[in-house]
N, C-alpha and C. Protein backbone atom coordinates (compact mmCIF):
# COMPACT_ATOMS: atom_id res chain seq x y z
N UNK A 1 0.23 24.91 37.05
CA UNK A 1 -0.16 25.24 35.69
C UNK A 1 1.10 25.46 34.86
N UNK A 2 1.04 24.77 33.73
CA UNK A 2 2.60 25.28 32.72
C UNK A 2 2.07 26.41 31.97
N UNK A 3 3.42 26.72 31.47
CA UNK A 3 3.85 27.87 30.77
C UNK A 3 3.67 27.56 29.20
N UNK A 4 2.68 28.60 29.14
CA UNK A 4 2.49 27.42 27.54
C UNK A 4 3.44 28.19 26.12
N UNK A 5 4.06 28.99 27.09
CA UNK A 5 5.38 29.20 25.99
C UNK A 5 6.40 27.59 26.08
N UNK A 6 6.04 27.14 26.75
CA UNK A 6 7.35 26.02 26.59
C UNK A 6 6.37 24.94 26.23
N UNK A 7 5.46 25.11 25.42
CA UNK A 7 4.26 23.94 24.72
C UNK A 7 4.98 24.03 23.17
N UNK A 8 5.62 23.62 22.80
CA UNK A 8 5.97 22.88 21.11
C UNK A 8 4.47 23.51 20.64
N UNK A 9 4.63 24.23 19.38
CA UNK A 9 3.45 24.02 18.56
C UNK A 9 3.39 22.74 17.40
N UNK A 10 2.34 22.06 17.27
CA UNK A 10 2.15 21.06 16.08
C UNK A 10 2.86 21.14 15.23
N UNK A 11 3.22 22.80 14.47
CA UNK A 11 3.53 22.56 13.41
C UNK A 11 5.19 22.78 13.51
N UNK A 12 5.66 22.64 15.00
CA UNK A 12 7.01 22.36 14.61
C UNK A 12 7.76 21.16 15.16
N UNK A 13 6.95 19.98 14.36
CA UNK A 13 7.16 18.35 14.51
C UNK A 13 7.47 17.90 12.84
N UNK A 14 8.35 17.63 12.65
CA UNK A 14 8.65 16.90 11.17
C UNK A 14 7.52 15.77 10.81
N UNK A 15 7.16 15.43 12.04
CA UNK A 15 6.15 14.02 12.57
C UNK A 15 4.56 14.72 11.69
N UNK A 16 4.50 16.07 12.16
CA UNK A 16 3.10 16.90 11.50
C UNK A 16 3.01 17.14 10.43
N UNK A 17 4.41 17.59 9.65
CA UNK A 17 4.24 17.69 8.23
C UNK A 17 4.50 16.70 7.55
N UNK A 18 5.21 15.31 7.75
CA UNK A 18 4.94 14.11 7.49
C UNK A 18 3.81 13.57 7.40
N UNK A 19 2.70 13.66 8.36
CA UNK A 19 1.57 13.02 8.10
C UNK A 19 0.34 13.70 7.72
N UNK A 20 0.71 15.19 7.53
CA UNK A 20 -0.03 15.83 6.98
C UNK A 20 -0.15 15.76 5.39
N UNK A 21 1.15 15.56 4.82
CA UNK A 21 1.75 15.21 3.23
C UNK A 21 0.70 13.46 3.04
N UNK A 22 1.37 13.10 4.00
CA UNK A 22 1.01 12.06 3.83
C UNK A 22 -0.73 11.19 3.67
N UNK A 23 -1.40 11.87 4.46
CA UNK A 23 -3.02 12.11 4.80
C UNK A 23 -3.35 12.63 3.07
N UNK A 24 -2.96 13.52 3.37
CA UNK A 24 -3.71 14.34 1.40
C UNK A 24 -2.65 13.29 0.63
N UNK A 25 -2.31 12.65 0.23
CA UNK A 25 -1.58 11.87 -0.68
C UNK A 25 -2.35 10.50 -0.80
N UNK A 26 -2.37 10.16 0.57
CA UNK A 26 -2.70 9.10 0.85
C UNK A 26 -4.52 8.93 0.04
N UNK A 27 -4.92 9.88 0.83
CA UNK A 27 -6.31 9.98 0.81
C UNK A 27 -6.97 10.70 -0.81
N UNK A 28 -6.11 11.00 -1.39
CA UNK A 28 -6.37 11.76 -3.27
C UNK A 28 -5.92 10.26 -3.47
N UNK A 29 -5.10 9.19 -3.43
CA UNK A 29 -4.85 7.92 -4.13
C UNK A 29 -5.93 7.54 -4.45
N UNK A 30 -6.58 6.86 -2.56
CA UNK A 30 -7.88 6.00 -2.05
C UNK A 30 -8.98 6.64 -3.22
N UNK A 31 -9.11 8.15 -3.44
CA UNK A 31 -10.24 8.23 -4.21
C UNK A 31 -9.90 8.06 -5.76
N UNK A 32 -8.79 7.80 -6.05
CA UNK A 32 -8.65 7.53 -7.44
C UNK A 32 -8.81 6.14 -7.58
N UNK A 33 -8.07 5.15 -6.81
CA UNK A 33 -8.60 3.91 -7.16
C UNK A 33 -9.53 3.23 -6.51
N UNK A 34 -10.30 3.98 -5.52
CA UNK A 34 -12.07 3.49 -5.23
C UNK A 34 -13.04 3.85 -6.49
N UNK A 35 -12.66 4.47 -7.36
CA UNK A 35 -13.60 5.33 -8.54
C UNK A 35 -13.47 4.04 -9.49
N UNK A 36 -12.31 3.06 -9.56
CA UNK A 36 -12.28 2.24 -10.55
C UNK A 36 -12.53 0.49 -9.90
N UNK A 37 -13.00 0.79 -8.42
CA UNK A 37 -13.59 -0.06 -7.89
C UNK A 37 -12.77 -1.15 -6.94
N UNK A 38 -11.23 -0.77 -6.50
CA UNK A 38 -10.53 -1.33 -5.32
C UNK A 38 -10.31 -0.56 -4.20
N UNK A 39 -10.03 -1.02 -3.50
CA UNK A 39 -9.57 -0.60 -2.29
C UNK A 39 -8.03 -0.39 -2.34
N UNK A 40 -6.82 0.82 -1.75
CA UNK A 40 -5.81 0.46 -1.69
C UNK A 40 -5.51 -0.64 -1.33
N UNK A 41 -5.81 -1.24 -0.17
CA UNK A 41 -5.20 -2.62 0.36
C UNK A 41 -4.90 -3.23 -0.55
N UNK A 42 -6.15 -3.26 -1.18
CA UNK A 42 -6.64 -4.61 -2.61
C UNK A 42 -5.33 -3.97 -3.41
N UNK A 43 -5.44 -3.13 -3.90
CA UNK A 43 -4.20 -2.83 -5.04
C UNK A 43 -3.24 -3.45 -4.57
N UNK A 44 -2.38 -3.24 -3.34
CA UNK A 44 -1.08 -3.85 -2.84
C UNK A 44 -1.03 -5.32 -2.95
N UNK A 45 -2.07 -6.14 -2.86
CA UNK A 45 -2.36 -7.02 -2.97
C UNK A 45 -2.19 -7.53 -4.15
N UNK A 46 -2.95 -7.47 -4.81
CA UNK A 46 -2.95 -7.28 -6.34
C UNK A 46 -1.41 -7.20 -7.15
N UNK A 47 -0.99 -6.19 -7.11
CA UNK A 47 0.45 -5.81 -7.26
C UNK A 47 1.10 -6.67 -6.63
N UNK A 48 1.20 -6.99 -5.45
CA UNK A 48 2.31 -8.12 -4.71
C UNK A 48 1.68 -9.52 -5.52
N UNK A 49 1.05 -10.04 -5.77
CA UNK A 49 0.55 -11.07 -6.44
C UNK A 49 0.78 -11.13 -7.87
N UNK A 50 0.45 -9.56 -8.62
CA UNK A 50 0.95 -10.12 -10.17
C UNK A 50 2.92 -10.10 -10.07
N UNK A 51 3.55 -9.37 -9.17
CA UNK A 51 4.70 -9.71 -9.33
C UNK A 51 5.91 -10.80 -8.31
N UNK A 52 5.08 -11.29 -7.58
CA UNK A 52 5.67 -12.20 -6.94
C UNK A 52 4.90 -13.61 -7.31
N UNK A 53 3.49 -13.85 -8.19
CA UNK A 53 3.22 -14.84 -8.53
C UNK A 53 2.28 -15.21 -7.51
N UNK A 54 1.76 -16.85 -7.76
CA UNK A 54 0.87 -17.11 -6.54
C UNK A 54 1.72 -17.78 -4.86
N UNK A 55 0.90 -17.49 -4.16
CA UNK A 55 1.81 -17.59 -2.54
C UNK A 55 0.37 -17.74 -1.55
N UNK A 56 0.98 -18.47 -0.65
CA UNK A 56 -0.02 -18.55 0.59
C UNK A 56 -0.57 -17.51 1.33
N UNK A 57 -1.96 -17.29 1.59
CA UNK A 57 -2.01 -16.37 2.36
C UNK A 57 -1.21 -15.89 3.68
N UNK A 58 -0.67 -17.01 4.44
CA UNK A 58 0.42 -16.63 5.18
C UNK A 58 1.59 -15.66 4.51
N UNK A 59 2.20 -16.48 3.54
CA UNK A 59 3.01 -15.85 3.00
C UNK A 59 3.24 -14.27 2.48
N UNK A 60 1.86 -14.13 1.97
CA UNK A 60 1.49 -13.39 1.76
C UNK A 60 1.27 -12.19 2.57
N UNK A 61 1.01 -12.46 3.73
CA UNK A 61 0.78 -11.27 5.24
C UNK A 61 1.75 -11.49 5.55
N UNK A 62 3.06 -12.26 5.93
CA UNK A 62 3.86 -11.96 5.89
C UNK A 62 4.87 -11.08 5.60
N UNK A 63 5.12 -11.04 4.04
CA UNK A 63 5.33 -10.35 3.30
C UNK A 63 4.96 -8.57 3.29
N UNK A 64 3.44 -8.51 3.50
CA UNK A 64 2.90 -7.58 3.45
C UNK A 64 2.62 -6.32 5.00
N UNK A 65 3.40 -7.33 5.77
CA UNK A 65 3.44 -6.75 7.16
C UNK A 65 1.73 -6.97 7.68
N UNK A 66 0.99 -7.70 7.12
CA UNK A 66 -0.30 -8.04 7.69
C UNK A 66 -0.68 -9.10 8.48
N UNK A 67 -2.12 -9.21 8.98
CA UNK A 67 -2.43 -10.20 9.54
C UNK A 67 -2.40 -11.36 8.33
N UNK A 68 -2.76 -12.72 9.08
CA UNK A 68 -3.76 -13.27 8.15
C UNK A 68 -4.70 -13.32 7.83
N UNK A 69 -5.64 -13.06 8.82
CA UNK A 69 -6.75 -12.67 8.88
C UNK A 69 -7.21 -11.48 8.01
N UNK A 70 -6.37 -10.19 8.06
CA UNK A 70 -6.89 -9.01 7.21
C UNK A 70 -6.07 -9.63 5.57
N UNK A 71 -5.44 -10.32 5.41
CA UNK A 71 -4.91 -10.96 3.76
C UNK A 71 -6.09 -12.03 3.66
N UNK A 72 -6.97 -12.65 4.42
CA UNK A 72 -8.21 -13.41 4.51
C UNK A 72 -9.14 -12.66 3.68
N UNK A 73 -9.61 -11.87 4.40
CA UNK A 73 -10.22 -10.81 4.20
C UNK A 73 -10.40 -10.10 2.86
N UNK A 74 -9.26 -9.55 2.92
CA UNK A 74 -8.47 -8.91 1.48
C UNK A 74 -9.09 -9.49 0.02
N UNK A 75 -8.38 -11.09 0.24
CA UNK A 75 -8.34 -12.14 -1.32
C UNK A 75 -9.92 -12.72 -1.10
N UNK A 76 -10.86 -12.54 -0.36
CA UNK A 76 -12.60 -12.82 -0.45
C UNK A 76 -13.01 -11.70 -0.76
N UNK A 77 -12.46 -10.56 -0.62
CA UNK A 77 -13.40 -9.31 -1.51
C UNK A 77 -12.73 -9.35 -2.88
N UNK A 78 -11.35 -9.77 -3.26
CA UNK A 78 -10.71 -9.48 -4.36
C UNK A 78 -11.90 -10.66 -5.11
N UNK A 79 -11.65 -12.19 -4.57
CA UNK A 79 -12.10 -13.49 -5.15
C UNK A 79 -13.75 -12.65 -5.70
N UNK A 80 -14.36 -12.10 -4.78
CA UNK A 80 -15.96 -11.96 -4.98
C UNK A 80 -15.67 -11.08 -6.52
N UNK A 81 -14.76 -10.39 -6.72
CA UNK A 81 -14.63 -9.15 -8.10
C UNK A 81 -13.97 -9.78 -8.89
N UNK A 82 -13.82 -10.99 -8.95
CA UNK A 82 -13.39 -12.11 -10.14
C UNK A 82 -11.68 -11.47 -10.35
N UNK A 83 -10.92 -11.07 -9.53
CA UNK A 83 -9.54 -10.59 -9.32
C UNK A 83 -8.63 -11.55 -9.27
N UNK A 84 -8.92 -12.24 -8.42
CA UNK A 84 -8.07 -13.77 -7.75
C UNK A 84 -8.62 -14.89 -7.87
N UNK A 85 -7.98 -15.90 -7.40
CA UNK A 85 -8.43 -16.79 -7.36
C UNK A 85 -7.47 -17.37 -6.36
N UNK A 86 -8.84 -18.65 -5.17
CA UNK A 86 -7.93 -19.70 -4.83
C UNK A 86 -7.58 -20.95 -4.95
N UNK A 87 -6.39 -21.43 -4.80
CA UNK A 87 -6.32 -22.94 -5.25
C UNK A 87 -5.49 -23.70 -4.12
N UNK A 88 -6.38 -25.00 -3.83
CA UNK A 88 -6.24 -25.90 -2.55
C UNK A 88 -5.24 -26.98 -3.87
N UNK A 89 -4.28 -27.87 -2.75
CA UNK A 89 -3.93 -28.60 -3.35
C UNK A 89 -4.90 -29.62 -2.92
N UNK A 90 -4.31 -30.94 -4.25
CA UNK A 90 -5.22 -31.69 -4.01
C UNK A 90 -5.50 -32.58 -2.68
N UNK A 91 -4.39 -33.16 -2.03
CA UNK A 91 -3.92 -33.77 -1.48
C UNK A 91 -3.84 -33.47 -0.57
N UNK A 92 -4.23 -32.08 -0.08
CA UNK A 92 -4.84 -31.30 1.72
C UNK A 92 -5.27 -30.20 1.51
N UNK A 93 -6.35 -30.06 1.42
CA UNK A 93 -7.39 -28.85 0.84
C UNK A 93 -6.94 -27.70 2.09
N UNK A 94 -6.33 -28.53 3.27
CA UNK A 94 -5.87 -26.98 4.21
C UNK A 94 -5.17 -25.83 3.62
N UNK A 95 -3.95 -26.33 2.72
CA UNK A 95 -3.14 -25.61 1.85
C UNK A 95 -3.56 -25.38 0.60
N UNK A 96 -3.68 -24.04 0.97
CA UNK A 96 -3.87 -22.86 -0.24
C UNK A 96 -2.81 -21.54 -0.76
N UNK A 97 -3.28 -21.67 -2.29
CA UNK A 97 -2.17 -20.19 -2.71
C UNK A 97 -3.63 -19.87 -3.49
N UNK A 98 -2.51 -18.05 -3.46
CA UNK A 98 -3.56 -17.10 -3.95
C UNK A 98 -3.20 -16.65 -5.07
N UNK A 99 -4.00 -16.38 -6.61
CA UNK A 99 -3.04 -16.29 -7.60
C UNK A 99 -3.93 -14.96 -8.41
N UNK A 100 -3.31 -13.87 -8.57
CA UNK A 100 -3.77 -12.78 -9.54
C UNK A 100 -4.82 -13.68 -11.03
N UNK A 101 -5.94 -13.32 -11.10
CA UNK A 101 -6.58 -13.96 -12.50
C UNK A 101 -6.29 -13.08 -13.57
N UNK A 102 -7.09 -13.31 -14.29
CA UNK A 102 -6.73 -12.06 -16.04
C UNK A 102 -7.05 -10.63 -15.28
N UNK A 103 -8.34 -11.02 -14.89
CA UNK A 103 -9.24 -9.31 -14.84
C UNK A 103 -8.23 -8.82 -13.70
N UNK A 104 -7.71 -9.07 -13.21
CA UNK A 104 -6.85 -8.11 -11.88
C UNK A 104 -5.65 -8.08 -12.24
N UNK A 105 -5.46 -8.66 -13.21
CA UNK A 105 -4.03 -8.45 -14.48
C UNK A 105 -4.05 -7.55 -14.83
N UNK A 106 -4.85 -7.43 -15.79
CA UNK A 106 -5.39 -6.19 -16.52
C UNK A 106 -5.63 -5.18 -15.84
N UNK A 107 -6.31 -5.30 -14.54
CA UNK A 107 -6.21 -3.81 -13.63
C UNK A 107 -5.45 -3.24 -13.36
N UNK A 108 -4.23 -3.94 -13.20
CA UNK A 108 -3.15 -3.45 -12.46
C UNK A 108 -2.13 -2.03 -13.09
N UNK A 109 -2.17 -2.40 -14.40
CA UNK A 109 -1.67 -0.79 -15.21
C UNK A 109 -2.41 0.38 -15.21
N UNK A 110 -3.46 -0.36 -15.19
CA UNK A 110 -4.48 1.30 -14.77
C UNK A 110 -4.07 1.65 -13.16
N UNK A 111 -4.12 1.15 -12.53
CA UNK A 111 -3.91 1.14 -11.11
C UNK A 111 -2.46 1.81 -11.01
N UNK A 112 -1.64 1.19 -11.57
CA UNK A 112 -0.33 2.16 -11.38
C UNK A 112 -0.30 3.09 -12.23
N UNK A 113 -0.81 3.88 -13.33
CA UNK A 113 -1.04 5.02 -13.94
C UNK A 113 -1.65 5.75 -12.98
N UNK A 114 -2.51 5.44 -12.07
CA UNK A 114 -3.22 6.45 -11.36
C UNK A 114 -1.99 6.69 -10.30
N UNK A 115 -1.68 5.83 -9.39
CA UNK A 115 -0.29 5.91 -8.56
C UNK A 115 0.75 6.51 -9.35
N UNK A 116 1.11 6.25 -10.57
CA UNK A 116 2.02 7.91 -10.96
C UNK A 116 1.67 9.09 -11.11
N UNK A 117 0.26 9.07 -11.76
CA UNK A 117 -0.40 10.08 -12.01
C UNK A 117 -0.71 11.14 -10.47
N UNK A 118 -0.92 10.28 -9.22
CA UNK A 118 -0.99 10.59 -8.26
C UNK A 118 0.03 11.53 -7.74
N UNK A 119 1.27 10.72 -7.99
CA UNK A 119 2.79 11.09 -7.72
C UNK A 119 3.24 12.37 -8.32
N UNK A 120 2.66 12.84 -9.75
CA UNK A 120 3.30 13.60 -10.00
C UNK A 120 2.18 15.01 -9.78
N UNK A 121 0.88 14.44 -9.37
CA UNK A 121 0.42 15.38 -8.86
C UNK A 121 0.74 16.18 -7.31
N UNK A 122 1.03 15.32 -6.63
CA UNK A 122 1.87 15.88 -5.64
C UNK A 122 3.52 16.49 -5.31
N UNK A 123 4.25 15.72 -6.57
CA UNK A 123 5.66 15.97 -6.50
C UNK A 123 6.50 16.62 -7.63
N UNK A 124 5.30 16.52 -8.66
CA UNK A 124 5.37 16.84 -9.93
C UNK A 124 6.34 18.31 -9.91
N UNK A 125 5.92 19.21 -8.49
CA UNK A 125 6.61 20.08 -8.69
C UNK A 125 7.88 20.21 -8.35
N UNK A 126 8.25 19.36 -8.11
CA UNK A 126 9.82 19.31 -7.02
C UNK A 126 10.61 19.34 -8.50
N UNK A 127 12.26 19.30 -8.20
CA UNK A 127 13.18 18.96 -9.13
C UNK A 127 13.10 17.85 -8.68
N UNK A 128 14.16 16.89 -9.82
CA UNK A 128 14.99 15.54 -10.00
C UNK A 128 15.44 15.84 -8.26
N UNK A 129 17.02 16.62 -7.93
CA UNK A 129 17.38 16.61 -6.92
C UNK A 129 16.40 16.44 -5.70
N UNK A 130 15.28 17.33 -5.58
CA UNK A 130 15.03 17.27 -4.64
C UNK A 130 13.84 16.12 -4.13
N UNK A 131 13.58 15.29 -5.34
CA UNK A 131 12.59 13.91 -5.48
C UNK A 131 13.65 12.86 -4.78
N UNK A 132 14.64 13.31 -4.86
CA UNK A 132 15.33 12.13 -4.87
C UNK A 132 16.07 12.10 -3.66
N UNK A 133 16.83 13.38 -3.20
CA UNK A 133 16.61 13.76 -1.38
C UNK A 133 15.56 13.04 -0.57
N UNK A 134 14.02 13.65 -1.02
CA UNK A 134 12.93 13.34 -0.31
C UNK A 134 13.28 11.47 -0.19
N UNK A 135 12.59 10.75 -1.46
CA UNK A 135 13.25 9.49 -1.02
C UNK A 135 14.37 9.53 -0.46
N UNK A 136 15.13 9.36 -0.63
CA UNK A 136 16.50 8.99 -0.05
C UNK A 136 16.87 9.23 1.68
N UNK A 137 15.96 10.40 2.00
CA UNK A 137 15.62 10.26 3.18
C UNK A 137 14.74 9.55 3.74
N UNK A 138 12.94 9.30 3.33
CA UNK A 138 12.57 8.29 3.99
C UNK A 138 12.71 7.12 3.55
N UNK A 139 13.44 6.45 2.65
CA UNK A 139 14.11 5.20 2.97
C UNK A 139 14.86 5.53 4.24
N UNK A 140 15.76 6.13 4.38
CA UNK A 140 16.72 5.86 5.70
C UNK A 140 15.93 6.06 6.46
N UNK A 141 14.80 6.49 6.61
CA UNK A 141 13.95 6.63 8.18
C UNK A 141 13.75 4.66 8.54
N UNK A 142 13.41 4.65 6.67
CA UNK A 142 12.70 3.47 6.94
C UNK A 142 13.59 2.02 7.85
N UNK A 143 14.60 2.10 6.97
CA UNK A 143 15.90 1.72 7.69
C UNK A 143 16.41 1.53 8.81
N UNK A 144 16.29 2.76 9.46
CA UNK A 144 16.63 3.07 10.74
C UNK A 144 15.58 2.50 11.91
N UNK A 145 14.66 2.84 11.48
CA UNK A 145 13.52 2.18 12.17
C UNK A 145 12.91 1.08 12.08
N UNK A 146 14.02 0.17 11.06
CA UNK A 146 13.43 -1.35 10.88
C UNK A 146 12.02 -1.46 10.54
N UNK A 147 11.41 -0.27 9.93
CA UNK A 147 10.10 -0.50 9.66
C UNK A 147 9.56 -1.44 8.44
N UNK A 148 8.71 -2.72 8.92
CA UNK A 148 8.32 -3.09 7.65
C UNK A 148 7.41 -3.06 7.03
N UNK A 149 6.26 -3.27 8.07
CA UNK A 149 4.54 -2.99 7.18
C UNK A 149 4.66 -1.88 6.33
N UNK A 150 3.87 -2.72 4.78
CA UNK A 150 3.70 -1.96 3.60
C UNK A 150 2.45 -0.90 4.36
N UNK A 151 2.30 0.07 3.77
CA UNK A 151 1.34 1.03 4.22
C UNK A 151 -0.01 0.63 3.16
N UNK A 152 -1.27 -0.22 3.58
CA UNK A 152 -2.12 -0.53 2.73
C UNK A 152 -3.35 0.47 3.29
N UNK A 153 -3.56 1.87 3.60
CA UNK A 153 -4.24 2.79 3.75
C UNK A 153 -3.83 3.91 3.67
């Protein structure tokens, strides 16, 4: 039987208060932009599309640290909400790009008003210095750990 003095408690893992920040952040976003009718995923999506233009769904999960299958997925719920659109060339309907339409144009500033609005509801209270610590450290996590998948949940 161990000694459960030598048991770590939860809350002294950087790993716990990381994903504890992260869970309530994460999860106050999801309900701000499910209320206006996307999914985070969809937003990233969305966003990677109005500013990188139209791109293959490969390309696209690529990019996004996803499957193809879940960027499949993704641009048929966006396509069904008149968001996207796809376009086959003519000349081999296999090859397709995916291209932001008006209406998911237009979403997209509301969508990032809520993502600041989000931001400063959680960080709002920090200083300049210490906003900028916080990044500045998990970039270098990110870094360090070669991590690439965008976080679309």
């Amino acid at each position: 039987m161990s000694d459960r003095s030598e048991i770590s408690p939860l809350t002294a893992h950087l790993g716990y208060w990381l994903r504890f920040v992260s869970n309530h952040v994460s999860h106050a976003f999801a309900k701000k932009v499910e209320a206006v009718g996307v999914t985070v995923a969809e937003w990233v999506v969305l966003r990677e599309l109005l500013e990188s233009g139209p791109m293959s769904p490969s390309a696209l999960a690529n990019h996004l640290g996803l499957t193809r299958g879940a960027v499949t997925k993704l641009a048929d719920r966006l396509i069904a909400k008149g968001m996207i659109g796809r376009a086959f060339r003519i000349d081999d309907r296999r090859y397709q790009t995916l291209e932001i339409h008006q209406k998911g144009r237009d979403l997209v500033p509301q969508l990032a008003a809520l993502a600041d609005r989000n931001e400063a509801e959680f960080f709002g209270h920090m200083t300049d210095d210490e906003r900028r610590i916080l990044g500045r450290t998990l970039r270098d996590l990110v870094r360090h750990h070669n991590l690439k998948t965008i976080p679309t949940e």
